[in-house]
PDB file of N, CA and C in Angstrom:
ATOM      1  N   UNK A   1     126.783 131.602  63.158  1.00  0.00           N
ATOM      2  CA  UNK A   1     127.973 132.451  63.334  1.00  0.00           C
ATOM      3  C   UNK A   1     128.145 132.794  64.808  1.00  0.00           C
ATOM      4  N   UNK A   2     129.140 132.466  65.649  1.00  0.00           N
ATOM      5  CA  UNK A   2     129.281 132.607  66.819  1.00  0.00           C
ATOM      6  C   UNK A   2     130.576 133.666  66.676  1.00  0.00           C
ATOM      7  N   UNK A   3     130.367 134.499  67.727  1.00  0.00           N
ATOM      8  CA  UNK A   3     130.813 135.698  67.980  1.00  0.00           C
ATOM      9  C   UNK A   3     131.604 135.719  69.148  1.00  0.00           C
ATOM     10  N   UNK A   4     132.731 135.813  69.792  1.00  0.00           N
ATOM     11  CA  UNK A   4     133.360 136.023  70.817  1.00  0.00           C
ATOM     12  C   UNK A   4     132.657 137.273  71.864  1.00  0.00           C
ATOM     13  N   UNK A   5     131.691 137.065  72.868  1.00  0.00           N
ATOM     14  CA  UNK A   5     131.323 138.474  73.378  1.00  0.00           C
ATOM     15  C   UNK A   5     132.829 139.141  74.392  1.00  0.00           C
ATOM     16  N   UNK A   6     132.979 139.952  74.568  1.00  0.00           N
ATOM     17  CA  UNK A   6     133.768 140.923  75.414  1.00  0.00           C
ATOM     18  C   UNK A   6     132.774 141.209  77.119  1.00  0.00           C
ATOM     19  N   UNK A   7     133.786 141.211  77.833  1.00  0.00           N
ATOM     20  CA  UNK A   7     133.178 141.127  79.181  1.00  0.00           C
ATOM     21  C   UNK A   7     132.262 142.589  79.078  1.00  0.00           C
ATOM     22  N   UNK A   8     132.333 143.271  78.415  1.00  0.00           N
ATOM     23  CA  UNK A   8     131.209 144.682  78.644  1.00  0.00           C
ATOM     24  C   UNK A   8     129.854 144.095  78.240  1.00  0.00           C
ATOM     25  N   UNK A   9     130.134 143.212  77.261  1.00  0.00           N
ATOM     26  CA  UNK A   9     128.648 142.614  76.383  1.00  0.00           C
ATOM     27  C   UNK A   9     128.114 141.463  77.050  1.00  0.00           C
ATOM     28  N   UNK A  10     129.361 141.047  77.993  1.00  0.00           N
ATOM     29  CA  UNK A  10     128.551 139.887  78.768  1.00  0.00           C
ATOM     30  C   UNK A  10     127.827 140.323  79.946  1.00  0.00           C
ATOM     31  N   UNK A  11     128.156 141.859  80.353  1.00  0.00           N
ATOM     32  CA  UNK A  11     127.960 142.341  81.546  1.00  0.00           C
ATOM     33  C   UNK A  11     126.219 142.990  81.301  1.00  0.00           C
ATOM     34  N   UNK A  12     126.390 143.676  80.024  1.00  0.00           N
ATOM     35  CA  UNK A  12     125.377 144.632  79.539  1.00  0.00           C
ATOM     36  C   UNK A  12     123.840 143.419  79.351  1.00  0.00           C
ATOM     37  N   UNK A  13     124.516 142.217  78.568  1.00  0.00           N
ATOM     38  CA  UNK A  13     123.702 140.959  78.429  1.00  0.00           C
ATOM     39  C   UNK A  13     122.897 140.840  79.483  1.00  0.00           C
ATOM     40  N   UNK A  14     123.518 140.563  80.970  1.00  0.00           N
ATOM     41  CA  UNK A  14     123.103 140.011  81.801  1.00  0.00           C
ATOM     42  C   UNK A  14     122.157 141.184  82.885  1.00  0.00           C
ATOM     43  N   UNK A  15     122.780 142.138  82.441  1.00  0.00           N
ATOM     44  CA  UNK A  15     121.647 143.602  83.162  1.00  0.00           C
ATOM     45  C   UNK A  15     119.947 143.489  82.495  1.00  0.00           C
ATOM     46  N   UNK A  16     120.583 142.967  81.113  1.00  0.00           N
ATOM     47  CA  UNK A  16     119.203 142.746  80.106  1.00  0.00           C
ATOM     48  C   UNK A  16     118.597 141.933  80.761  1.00  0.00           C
ATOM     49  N   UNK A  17     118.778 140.691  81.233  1.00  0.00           N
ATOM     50  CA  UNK A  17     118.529 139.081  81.386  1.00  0.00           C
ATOM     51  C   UNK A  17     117.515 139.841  82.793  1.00  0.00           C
ATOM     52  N   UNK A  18     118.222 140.546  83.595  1.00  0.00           N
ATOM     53  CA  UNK A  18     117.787 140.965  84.879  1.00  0.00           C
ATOM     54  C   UNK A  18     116.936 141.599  84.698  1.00  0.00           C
ATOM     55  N   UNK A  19     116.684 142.634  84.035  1.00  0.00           N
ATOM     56  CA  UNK A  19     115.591 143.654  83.974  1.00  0.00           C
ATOM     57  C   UNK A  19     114.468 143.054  83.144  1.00  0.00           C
ATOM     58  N   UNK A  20     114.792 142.003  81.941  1.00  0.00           N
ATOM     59  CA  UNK A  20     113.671 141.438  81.853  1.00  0.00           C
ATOM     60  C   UNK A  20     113.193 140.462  82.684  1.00  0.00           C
ATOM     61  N   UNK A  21     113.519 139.707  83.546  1.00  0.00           N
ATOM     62  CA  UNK A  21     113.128 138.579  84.497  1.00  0.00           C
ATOM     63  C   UNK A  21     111.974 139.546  85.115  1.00  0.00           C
ATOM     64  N   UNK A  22     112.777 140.725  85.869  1.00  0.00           N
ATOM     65  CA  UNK A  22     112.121 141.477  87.121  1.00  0.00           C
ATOM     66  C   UNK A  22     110.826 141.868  85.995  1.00  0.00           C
ATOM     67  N   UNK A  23     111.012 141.923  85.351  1.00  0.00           N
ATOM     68  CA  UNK A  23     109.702 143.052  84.311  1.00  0.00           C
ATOM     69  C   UNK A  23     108.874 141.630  84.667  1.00  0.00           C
ATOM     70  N   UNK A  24     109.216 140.488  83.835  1.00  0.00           N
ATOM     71  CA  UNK A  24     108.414 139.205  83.593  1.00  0.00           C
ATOM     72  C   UNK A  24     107.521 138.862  85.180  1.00  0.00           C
ATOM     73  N   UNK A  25     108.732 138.543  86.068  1.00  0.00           N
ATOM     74  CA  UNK A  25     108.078 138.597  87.459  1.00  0.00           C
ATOM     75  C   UNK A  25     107.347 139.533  88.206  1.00  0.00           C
ATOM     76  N   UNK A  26     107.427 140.976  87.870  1.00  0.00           N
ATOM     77  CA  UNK A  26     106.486 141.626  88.088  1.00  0.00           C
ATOM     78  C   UNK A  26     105.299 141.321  87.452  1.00  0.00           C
ATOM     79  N   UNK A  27     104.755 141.483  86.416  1.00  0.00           N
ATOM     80  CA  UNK A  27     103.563 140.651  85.250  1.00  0.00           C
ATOM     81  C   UNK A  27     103.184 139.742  86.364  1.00  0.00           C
ATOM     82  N   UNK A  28     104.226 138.510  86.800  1.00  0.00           N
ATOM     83  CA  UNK A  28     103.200 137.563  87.100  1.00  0.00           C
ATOM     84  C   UNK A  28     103.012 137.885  88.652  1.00  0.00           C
ATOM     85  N   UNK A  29     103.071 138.474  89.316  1.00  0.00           N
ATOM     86  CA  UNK A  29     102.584 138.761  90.645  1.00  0.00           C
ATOM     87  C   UNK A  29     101.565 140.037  90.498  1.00  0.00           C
ATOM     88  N   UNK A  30     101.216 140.534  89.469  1.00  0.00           N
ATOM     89  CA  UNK A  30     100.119 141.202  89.576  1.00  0.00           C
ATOM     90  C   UNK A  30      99.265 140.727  89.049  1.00  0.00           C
ATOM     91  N   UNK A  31      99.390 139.696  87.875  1.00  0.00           N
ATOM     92  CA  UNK A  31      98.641 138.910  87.329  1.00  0.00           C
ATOM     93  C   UNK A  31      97.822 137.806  88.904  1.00  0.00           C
ATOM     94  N   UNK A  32      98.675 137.289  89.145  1.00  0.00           N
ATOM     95  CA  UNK A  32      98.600 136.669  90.647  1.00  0.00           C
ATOM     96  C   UNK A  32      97.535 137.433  91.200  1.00  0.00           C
ATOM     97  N   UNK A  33      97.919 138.638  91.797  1.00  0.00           N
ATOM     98  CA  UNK A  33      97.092 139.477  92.821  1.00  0.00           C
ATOM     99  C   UNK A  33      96.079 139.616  92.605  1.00  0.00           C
ATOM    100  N   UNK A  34      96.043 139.987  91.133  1.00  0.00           N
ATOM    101  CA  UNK A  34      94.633 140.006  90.767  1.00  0.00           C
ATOM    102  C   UNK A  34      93.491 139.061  90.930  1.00  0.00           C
ATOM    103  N   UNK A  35      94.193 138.052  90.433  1.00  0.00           N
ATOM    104  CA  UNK A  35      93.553 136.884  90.583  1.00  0.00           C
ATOM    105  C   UNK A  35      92.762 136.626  91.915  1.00  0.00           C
ATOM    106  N   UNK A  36      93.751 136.997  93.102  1.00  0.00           N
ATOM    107  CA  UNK A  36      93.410 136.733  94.346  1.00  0.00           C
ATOM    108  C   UNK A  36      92.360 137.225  95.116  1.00  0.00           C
ATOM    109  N   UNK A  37      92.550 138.799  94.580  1.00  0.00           N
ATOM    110  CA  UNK A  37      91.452 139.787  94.678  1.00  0.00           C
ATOM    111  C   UNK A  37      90.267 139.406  94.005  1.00  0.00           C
ATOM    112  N   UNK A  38      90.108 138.750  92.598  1.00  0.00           N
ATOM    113  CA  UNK A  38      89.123 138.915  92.088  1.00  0.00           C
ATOM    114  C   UNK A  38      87.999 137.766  92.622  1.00  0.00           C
ATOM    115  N   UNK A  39      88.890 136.895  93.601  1.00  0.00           N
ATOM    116  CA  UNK A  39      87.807 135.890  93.569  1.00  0.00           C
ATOM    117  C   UNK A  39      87.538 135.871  95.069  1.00  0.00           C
ATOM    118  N   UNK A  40      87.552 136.726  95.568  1.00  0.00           N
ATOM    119  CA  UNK A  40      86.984 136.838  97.136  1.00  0.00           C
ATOM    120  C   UNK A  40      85.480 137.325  96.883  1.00  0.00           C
TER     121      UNK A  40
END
């Protein structure tokens, strides 16, 4: 079932898309750091 979104839902969508990336990319640069730290 495909749904016509409205530019508020495409807007609200893409704030989502953003804040999870940044969440995801945060994870992996501390995941990272750690890493970096742990093996000195």
């Amino acid at each position: 079932m495909i749904v016509a979104m409205t530019p508020e839902q495409k807007k609200s969508n893409v704030r989502l898309g953003l804040i999870l990336a940044s969440v995801a990319l945060a994870i992996l640069v501390g995941f990272v750091a750690k890493l970096v730290l742990l093996q000195r």
